[in-house]
Protein backbone atom coordinates (compact mmCIF):
# COMPACT_ATOMS: atom_id res chain seq x y z
CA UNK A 1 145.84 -148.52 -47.40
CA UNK A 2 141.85 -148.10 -47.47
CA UNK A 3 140.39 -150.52 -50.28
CA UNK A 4 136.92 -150.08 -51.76
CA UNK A 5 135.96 -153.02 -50.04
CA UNK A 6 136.83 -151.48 -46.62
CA UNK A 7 134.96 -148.01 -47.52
CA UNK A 8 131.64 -149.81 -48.15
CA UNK A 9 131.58 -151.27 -45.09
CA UNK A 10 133.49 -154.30 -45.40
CA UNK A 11 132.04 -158.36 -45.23
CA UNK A 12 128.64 -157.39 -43.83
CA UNK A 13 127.77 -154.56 -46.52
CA UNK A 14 128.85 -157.38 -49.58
CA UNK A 15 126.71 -160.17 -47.15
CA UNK A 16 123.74 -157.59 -47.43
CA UNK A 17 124.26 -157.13 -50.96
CA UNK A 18 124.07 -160.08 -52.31
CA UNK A 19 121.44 -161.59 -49.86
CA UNK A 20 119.22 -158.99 -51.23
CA UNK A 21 120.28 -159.75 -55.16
CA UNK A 22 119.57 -163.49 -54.31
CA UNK A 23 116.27 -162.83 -52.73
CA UNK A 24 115.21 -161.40 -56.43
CA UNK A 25 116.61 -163.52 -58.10
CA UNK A 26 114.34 -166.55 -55.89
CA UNK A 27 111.66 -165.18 -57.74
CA UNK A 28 113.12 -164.06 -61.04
CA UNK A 29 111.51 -166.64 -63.86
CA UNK A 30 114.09 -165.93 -66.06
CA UNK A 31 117.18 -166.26 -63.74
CA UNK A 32 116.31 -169.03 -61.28
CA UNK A 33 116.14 -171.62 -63.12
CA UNK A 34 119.79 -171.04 -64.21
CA UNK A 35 120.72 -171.85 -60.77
CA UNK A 36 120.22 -176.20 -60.35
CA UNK A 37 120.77 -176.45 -56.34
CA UNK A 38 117.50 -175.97 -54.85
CA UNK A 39 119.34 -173.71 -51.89
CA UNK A 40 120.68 -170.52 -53.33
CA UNK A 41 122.85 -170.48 -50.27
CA UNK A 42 125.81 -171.90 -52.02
CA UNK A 43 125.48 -169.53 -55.03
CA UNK A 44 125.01 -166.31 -52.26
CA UNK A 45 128.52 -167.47 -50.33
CA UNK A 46 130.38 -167.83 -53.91
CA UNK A 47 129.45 -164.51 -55.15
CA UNK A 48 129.85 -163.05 -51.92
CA UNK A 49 133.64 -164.36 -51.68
CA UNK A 50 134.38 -163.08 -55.32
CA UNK A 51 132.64 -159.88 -54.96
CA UNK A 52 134.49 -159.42 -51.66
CA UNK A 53 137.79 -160.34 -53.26
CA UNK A 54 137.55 -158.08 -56.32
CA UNK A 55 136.88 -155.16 -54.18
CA UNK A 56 140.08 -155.94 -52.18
CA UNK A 57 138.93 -157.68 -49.16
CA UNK A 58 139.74 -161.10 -48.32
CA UNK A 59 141.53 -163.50 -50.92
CA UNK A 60 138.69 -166.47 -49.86
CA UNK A 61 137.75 -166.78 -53.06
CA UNK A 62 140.63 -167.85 -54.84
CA UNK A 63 141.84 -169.87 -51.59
CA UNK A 64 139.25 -172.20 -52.12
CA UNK A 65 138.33 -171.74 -56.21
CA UNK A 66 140.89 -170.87 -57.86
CA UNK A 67 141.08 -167.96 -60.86
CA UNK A 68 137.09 -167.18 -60.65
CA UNK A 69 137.65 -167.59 -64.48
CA UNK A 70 133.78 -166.25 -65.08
CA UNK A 71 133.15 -167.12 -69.02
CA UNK A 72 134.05 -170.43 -68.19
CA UNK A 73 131.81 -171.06 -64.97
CA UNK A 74 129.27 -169.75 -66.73
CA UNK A 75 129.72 -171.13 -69.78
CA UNK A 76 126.61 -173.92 -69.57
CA UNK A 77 124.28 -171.23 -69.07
CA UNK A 78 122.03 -169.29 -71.72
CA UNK A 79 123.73 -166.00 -70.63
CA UNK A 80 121.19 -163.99 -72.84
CA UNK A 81 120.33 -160.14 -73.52
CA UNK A 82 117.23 -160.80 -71.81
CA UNK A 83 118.98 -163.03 -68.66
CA UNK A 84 121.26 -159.98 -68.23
CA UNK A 85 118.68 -157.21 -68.06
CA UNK A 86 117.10 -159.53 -65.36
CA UNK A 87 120.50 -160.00 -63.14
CA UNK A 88 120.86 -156.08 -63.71
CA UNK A 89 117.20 -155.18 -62.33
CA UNK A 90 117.98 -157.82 -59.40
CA UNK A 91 121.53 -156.07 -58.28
CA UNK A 92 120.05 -152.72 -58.73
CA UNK A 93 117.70 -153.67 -56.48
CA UNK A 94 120.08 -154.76 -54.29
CA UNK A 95 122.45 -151.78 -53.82
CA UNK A 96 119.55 -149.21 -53.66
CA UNK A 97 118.76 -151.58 -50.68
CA UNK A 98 122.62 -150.59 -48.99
CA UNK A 99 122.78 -147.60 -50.13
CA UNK A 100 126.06 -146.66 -50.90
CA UNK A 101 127.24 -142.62 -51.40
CA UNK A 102 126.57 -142.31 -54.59
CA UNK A 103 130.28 -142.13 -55.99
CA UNK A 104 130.08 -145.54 -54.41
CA UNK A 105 127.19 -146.71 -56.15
CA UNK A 106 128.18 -145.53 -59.14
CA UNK A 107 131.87 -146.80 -59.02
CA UNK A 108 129.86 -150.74 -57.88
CA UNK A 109 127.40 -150.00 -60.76
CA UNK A 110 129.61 -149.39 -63.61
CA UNK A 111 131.64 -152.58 -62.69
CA UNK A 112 127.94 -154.23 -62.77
CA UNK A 113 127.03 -153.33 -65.99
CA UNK A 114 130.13 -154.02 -67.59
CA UNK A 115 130.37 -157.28 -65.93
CA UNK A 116 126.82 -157.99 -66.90
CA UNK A 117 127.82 -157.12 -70.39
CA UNK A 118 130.70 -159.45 -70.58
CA UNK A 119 129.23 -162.61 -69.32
CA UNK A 120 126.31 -162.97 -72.36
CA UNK A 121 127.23 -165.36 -74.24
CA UNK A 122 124.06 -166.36 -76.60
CA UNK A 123 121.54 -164.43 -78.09
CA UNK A 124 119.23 -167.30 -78.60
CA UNK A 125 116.47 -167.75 -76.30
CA UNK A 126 116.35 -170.73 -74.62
CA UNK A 127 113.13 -172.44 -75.84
């Protein structure tokens, strides 16, 4: 049986992916400082494994993590309105950049943006 994971292209199409998100969000003044390690390298290889895993490839990310349990992991971050319109611009970027059929992108997009949705968890701005 054929999982989405598989159709896209498999580890080096979700490796693209979220290199590319991570190379806007380097640069992004609202997101980066979220992220405390100086090397986003860390951050790429964890969202990597999860996206991977959600989309039915490899169970990596639970192996070594456990339930990915998002609210909570992302709990001690301002997840704002404003931070998610930035982490949405960034992944668009990012799967214009593989382009995917476009059933594909929008099957990955409305997961995105529903995702996206789910994490905010303040409206305050941080200051």
């Amino acid at each position: 049986m054929s999982t989405f994971y598989d159709e896209i292209g498999g580890l080096p199409t979700f490796q693209r992916l979220v290199g590319k998100f991570y190379e806007g969000v380097a640069t992004d003044e609202v997101l980066r400082p979220m992220y405390p390690e100086e090397d986003l390298g860390p951050a790429t290889e964890r969202f990597t494994l999860f996206l991977v895993q959600y989309w039915g490839g490899p169970t990596t990310y639970s192996d070594t993590r456990g339930h990915p349990r998002l609210r909570m992991r992302h709990a001690p971050f301002a997840v704002t309105p404003l931070a998610k319109e930035h982490w949405l611009t960034n992944f668009r970027a990012a799967l214009d950049d593989v382009a995917l059929t476009p059933e594909q992108d929008a099957k990955f997009w409305d997961y995105v943006t529903h995702a996206a949705q789910f994490m905010v968890n303040t409206f305050e701005e941080p200051a």
